[in-house]
Protein backbone atom coordinates (compact mmCIF):
# COMPACT_ATOMS: atom_id res chain seq x y z
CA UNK A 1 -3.51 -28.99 3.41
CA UNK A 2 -2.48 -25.47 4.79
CA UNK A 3 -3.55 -22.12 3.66
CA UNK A 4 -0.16 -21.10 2.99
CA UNK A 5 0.22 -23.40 0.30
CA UNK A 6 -2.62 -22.24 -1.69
CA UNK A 7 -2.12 -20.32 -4.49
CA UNK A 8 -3.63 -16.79 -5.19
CA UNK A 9 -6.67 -17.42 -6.79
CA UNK A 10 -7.46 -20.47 -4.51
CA UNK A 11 -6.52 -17.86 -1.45
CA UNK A 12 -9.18 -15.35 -3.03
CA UNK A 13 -11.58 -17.43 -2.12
CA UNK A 14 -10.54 -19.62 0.39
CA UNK A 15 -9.19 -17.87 3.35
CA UNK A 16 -9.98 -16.62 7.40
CA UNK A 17 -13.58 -15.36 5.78
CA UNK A 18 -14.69 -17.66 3.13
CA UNK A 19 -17.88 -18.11 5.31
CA UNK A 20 -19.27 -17.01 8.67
CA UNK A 21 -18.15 -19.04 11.79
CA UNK A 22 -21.31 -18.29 13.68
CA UNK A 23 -24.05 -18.77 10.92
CA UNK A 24 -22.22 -20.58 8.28
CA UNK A 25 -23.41 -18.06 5.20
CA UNK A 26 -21.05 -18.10 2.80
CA UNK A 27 -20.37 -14.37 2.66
CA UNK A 28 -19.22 -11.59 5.28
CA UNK A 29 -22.23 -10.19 7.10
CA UNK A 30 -22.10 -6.55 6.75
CA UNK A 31 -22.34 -5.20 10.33
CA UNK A 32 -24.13 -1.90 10.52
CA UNK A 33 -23.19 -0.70 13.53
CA UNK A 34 -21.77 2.51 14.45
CA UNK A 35 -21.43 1.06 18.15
CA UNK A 36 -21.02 -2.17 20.44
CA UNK A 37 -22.61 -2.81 24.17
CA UNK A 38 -19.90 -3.38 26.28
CA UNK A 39 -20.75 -6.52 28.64
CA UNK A 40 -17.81 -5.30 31.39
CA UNK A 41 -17.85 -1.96 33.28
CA UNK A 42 -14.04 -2.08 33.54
CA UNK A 43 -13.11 -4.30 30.45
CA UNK A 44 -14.24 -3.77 26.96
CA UNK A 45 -14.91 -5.63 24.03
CA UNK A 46 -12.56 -5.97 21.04
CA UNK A 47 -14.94 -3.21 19.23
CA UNK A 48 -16.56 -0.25 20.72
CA UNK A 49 -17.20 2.48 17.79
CA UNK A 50 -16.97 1.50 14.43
CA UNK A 51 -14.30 4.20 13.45
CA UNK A 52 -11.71 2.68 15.66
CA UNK A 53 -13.20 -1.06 14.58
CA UNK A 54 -15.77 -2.79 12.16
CA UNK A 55 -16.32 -6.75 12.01
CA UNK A 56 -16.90 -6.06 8.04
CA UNK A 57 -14.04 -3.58 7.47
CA UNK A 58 -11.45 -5.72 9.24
CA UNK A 59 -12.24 -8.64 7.05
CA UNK A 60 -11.13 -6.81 4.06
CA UNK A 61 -8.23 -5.40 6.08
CA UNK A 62 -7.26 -9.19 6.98
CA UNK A 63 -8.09 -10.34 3.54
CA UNK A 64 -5.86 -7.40 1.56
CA UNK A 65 -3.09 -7.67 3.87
CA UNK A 66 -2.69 -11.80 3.24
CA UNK A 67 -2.94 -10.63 -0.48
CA UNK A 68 -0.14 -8.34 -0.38
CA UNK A 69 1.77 -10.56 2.20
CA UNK A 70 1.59 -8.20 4.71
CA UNK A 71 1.16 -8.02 8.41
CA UNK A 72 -2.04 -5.67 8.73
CA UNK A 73 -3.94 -3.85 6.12
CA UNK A 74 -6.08 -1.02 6.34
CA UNK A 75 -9.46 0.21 4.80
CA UNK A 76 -10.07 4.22 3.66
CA UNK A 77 -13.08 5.54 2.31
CA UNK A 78 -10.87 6.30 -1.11
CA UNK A 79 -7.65 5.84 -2.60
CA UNK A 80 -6.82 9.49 -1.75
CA UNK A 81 -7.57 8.82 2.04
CA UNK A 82 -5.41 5.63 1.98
CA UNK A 83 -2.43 7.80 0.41
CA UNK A 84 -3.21 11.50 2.68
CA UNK A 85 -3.68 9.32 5.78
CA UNK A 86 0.10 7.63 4.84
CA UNK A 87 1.75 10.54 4.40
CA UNK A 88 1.03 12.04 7.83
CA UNK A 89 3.52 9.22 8.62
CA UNK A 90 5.24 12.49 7.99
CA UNK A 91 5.97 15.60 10.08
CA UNK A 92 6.89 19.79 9.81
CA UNK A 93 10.46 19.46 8.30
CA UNK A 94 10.32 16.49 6.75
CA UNK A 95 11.08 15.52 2.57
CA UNK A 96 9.53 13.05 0.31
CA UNK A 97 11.00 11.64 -3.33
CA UNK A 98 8.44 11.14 -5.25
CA UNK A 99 7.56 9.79 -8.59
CA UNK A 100 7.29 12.60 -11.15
CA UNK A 101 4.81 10.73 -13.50
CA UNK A 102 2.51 10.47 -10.34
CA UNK A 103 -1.66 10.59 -10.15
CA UNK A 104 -2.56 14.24 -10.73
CA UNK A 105 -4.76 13.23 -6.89
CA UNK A 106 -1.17 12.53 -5.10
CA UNK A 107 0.16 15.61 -6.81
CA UNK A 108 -2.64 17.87 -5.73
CA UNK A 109 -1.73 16.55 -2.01
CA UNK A 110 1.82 16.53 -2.16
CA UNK A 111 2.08 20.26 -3.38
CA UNK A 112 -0.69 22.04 -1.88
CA UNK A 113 -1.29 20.50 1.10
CA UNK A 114 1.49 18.87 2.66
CA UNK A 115 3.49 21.76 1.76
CA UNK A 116 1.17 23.94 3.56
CA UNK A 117 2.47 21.07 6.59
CA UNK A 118 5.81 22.23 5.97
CA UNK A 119 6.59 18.90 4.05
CA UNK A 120 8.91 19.33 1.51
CA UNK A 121 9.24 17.48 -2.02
CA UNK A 122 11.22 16.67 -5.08
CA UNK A 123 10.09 15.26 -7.98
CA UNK A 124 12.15 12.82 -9.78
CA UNK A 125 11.96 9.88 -12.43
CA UNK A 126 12.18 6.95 -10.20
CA UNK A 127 13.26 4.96 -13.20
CA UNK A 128 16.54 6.98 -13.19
CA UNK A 129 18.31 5.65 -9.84
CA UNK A 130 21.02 8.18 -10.06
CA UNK A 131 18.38 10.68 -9.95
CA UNK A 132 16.58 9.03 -7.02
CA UNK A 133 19.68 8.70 -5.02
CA UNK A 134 20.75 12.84 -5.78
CA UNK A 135 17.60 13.93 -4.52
CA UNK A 136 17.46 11.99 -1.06
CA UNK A 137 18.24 15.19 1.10
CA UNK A 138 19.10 14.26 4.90
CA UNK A 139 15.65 14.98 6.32
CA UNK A 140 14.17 12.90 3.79
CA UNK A 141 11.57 10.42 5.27
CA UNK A 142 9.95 8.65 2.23
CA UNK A 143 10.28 7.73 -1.34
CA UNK A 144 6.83 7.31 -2.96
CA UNK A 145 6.75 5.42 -6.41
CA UNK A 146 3.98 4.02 -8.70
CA UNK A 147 5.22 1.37 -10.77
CA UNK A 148 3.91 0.93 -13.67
CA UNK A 149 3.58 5.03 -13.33
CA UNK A 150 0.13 7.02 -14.08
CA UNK A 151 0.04 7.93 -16.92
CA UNK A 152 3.18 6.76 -19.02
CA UNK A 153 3.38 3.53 -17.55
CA UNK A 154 6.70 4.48 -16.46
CA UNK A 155 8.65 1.12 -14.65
CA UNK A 156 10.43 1.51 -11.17
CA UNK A 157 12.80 -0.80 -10.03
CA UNK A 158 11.48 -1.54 -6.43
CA UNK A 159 14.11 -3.37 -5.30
CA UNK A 160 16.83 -1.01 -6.14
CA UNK A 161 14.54 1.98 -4.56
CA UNK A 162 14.12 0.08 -1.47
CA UNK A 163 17.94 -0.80 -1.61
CA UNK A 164 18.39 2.62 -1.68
CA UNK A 165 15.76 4.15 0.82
CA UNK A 166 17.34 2.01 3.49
CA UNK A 167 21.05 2.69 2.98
CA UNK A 168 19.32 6.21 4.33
CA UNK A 169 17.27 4.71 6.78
CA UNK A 170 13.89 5.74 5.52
CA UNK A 171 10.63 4.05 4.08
CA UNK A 172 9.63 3.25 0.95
CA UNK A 173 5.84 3.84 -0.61
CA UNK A 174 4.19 2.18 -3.50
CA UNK A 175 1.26 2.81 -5.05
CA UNK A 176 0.11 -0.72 -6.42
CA UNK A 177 -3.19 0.10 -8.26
CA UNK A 178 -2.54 -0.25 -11.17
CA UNK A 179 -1.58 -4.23 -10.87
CA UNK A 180 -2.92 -5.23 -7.72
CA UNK A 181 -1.18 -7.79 -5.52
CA UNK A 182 -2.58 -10.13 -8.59
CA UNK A 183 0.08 -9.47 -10.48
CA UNK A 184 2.18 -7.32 -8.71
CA UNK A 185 3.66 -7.51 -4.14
CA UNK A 186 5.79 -4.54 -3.81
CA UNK A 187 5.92 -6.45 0.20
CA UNK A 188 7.26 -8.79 -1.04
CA UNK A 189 10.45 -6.87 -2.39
CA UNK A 190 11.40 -4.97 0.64
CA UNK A 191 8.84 -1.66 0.16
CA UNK A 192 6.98 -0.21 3.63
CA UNK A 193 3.34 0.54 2.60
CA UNK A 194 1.80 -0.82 -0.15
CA UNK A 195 -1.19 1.88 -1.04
CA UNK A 196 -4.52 1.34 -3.47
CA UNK A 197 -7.27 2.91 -5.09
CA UNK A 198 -9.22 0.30 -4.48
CA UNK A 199 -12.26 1.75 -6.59
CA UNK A 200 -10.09 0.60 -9.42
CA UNK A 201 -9.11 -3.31 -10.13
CA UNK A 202 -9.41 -4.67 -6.62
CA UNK A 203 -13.32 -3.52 -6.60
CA UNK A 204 -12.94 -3.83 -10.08
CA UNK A 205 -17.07 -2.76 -10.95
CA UNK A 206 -16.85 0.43 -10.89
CA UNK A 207 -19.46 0.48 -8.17
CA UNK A 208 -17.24 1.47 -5.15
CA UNK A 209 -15.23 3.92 -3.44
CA UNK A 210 -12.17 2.60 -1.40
CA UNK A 211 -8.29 2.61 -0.40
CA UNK A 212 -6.29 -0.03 0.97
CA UNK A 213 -2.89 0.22 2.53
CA UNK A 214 -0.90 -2.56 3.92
CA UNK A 215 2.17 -2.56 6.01
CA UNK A 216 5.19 -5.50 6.67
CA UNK A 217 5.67 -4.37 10.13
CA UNK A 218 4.07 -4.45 13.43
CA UNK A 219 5.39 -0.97 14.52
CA UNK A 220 4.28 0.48 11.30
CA UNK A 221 1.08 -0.76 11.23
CA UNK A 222 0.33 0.48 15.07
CA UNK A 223 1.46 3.58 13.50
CA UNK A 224 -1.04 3.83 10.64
CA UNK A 225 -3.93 2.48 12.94
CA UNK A 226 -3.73 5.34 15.20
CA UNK A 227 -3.83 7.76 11.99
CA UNK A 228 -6.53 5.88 10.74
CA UNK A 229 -8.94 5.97 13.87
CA UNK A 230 -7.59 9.95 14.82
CA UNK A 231 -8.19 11.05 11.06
CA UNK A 232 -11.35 8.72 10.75
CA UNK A 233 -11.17 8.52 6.45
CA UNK A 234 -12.60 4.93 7.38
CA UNK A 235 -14.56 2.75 4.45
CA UNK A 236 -18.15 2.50 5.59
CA UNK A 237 -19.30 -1.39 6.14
CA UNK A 238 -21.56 -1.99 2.87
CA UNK A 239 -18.41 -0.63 0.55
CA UNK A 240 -15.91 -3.04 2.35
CA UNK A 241 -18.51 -5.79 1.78
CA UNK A 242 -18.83 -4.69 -2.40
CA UNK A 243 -14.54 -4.71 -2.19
CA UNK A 244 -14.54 -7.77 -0.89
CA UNK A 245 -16.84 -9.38 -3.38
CA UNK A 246 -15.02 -7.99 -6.18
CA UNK A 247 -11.86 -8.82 -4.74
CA UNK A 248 -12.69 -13.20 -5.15
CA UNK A 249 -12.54 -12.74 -9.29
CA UNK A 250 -9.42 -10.47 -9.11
CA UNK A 251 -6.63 -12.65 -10.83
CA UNK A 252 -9.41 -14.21 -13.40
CA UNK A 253 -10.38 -10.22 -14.45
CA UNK A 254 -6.54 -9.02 -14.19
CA UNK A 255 -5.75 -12.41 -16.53
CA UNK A 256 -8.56 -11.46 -18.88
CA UNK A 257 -7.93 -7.35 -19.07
CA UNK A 258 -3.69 -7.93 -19.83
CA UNK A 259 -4.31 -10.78 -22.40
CA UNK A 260 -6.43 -8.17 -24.28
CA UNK A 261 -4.37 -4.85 -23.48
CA UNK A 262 -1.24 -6.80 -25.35
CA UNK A 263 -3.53 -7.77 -28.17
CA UNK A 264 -4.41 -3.92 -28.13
CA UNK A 265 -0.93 -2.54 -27.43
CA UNK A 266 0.42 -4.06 -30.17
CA UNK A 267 -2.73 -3.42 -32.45
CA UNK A 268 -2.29 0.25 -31.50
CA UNK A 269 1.53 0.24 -31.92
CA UNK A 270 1.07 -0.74 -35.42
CA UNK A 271 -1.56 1.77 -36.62
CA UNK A 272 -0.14 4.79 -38.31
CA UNK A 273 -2.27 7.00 -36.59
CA UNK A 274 -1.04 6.25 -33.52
CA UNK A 275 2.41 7.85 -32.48
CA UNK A 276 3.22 6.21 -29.36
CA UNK A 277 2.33 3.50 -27.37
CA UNK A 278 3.59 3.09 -23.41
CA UNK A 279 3.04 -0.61 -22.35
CA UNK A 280 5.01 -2.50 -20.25
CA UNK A 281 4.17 -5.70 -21.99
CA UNK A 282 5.68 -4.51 -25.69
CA UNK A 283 9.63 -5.43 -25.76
CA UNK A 284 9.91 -1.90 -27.01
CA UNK A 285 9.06 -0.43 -23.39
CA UNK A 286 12.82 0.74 -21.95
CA UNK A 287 11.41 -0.33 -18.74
CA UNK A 288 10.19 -4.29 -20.07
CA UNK A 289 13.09 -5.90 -18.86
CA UNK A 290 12.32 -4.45 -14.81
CA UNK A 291 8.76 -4.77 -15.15
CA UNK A 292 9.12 -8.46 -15.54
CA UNK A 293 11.41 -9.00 -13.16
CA UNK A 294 8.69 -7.98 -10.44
CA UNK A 295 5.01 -8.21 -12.03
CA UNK A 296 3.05 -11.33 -13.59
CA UNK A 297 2.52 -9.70 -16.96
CA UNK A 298 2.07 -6.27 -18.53
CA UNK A 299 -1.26 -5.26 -16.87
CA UNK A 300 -4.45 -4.37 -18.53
CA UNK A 301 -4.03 -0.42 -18.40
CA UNK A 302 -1.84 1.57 -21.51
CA UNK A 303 -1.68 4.88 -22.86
CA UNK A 304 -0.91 6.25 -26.34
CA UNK A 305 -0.41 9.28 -28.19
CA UNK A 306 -1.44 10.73 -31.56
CA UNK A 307 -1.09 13.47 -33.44
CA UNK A 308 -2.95 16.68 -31.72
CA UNK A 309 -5.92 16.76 -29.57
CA UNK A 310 -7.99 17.15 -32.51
CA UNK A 311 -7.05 13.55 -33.54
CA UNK A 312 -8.03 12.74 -29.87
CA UNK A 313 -11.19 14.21 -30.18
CA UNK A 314 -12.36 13.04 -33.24
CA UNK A 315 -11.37 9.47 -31.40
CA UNK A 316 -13.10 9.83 -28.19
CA UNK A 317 -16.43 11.24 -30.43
CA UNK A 318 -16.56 7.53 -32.65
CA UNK A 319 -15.54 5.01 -30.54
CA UNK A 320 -18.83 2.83 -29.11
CA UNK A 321 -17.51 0.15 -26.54
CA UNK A 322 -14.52 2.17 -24.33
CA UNK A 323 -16.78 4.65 -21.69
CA UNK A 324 -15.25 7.71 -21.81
CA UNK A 325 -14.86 8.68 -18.16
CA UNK A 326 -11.98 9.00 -15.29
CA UNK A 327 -11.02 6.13 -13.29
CA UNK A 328 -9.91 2.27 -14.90
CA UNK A 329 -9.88 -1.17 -13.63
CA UNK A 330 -13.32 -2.14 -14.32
CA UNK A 331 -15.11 -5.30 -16.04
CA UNK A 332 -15.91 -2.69 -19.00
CA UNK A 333 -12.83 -1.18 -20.83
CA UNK A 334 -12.53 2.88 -19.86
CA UNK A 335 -10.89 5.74 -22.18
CA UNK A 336 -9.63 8.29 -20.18
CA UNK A 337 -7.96 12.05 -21.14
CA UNK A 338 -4.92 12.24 -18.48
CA UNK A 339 -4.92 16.37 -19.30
CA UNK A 340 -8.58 16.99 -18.31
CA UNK A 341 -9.31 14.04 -16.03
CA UNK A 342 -6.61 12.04 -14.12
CA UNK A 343 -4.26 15.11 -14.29
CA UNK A 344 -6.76 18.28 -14.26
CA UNK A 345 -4.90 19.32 -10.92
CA UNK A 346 -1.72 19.06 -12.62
CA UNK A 347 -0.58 22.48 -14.48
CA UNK A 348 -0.27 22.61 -17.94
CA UNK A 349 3.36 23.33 -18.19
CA UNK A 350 4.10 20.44 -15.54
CA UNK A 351 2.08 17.74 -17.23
CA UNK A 352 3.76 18.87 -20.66
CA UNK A 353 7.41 18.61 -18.55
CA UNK A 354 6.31 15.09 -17.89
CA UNK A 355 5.27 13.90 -21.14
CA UNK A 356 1.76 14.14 -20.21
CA UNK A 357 0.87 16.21 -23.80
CA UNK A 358 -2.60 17.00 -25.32
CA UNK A 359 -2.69 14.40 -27.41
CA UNK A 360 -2.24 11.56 -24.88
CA UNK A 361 -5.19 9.14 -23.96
CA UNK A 362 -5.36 5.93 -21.41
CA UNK A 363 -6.87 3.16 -21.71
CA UNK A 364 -7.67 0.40 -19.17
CA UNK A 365 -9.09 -2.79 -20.87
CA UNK A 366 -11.97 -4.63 -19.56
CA UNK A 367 -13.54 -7.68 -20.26
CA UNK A 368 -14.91 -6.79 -23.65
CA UNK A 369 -13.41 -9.39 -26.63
CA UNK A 370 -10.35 -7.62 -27.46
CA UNK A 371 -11.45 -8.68 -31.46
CA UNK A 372 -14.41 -6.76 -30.52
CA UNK A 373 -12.45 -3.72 -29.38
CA UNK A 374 -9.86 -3.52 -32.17
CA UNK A 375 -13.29 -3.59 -34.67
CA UNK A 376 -14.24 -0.64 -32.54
CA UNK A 377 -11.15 1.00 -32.99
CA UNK A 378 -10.82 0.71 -36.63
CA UNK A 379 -14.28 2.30 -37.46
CA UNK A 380 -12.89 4.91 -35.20
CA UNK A 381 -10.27 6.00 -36.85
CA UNK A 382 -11.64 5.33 -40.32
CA UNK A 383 -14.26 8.11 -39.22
CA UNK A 384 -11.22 10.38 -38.11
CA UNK A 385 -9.86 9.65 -42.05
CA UNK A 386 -13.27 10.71 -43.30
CA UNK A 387 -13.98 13.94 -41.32
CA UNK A 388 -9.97 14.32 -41.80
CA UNK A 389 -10.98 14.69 -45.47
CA UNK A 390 -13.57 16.49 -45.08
CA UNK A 391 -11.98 19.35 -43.06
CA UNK A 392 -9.26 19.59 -45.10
């Protein structure tokens, strides 16, 4: 029986690394080497210096890129290397589209740094593909989407962006953390680069720092490499080795974490003191319909407003389970505040633009019983109703 006919959990498991060819342990030795004796004056060794190569880091490369259904994947020391190191694809002159409802990180790069490069932008809502298309400029080089977007959950259609991005001959980016290739192979549908925070569900413990990328092509990937070895944002070997731990009970966490966040979108969608809810999974999303047509299910991240940023407050002070912290995909459930964590770097007047208000929270569910959770909730916001009263 092949390896290509495995399916994806089986191929979490079972696959080039599943145990050590020399010693037989049934986990990746993590090589700590920074260098590699060279046996031939005139011919070297497939690694010298561990910046250009790592035994431990290319396992997770090889691993993430049969994931994604790639041809070669890359390890960064963060999610923010994986992206920075991607766009230096890029050159002086050059124009991105990109996402408007993007991590407040890839703004921060995008508008004070690259333009600094003389990279230009425009910010767009990739759901609108009129909008995309009116903004590709002739020395545009990229368009960059998230998809579900951070933090409205907003839904790109990749295939009609990639449609799109090569009727003008340029590349497509997608930033896949939020689903992983679990649920979700942008690759597969035609995109370029396929970029991760991998601190988030791949790791999934919240007990690493990474970035993945993974390209479809060999040219792009030799590309990347040399960007990745000149820039040197490489993931050190014991984090590749906690990634790729994490990475064998992906689908069974990703399965878990969007069975509850539907349970809790629609809990939340239903409570009065909630005023919106933005979750691809509810049939009330406007983006449902394209969401399904290119991920397993809704995902286990959501966001949703209420009233003021009192309400939020008063929230965030009574609920016991959620940590209250930036970041998401991990085993516990994490409550985040896009407008002074995620999207701090983000100005005031554009996160309000975007829909990114004061009153907005996010929410990525972990492994927690989602009965537990909604308990949790309800004693929160029955203390909101009582110190409501009493203020008033």
């Amino acid at each position: 029986m092949g390896e290509e006919t495995f399916g994806f959990q089986t191929r979490l498991l079972h696959n080039n690394h599943k145990y050590d060819r020399h010693t037989g342990a049934v986990s990746v030795p993590i090589h700590h080497a920074s260098t590699f004796h060279q046996a031939d004056f005139d011919h070297f060794g497939k690694y010298d210096y561990s910046r250009s190569g790592n035994p431990t880091r290319e396992a997770l490369e090889e691993v993430i890129a049969d994931l994604e259904g790639g041809s070669r994947g890359f390890a960064f020391a963060s999610g923010m290397a994986a992206i920075s190191t991607a766009f230096m694809l890029l050159s002086q002159g050059d124009h991105v589209v990109i996402s408007e409802d993007v991590y407040g990180g890839t703004y921060r790069v995008v508008t004070e740094v690259l333009t600094r490069l003389g990279i230009e932008h425009t910010f767009v809502d990739t759901a609108n593909l009129e909008e995309v298309e009116k903004a590709v400029q002739p020395n545009t080089q990229v368009i960059y989407i998230e998809t579900p977007s951070n933090p409205l959950l907003k839904i790109t259609d990749i295939k009609a962006i990639v449609k799109i991005a090569k009727s003008h001959g340029i590349l497509t980016f997608v930033d896949n953390t939020f689903l992983s290739p679990a649920l979700q192979r942008p690759l597969e549908l035609g995109a370029d680069i396929v970029l991760h925070s991998a601190t988030k569900f791949i790791g999934g413990h919240s007990d690493v720092v990474a970035g993945l990328a993974v390209v479809n092509s060999e040219a792009l990937g030799n590309r990347l490499a040399f960007l990745q070895n000149a820039l040197g944002a490489i993931l050190g070997v014991q984090d590749a080795w906690l990634v790729l731990r994490g990475i064998k009970t992906l689908q069974v966490r990703m399965k878990q974490s969007a069975q509850s966040a539907q349970i809790i979108a629609e809990y939340l969608e239903s409570h009065p003191a909630v005023e919106a809810v933005y979750y691809p999974g509810l049939k009330t999303h406007p983006g449902y319909e394209h969401h399904f047509s290119q991920a397993e299910n809704g995902g286990a991240v959501l966001s949703f407003a209420l009233k003021d940023e009192a309400a939020v407050r008063h929230l965030t002070a009574n609920l016991q389970l959620p940590v209250f912290s930036v970041s998401l995909g991990a085993v516990e459930s994490i409550l985040s505040y896009p407008a002074k964590m995620s999207h701090a770097a983000m100005p005031k007047e554009e996160r309000e633009r975007r829909g990114i208000s004061d009153s907005l929270l996010r929410l990525s569910v972990g492994l927690e019983d989602p009965k537990d959770l909604i308990k949790d909730f309800e004693q929160a916001f029955a203390a909101d109703t009582v110190l409501s009263k009493i203020r008033d």
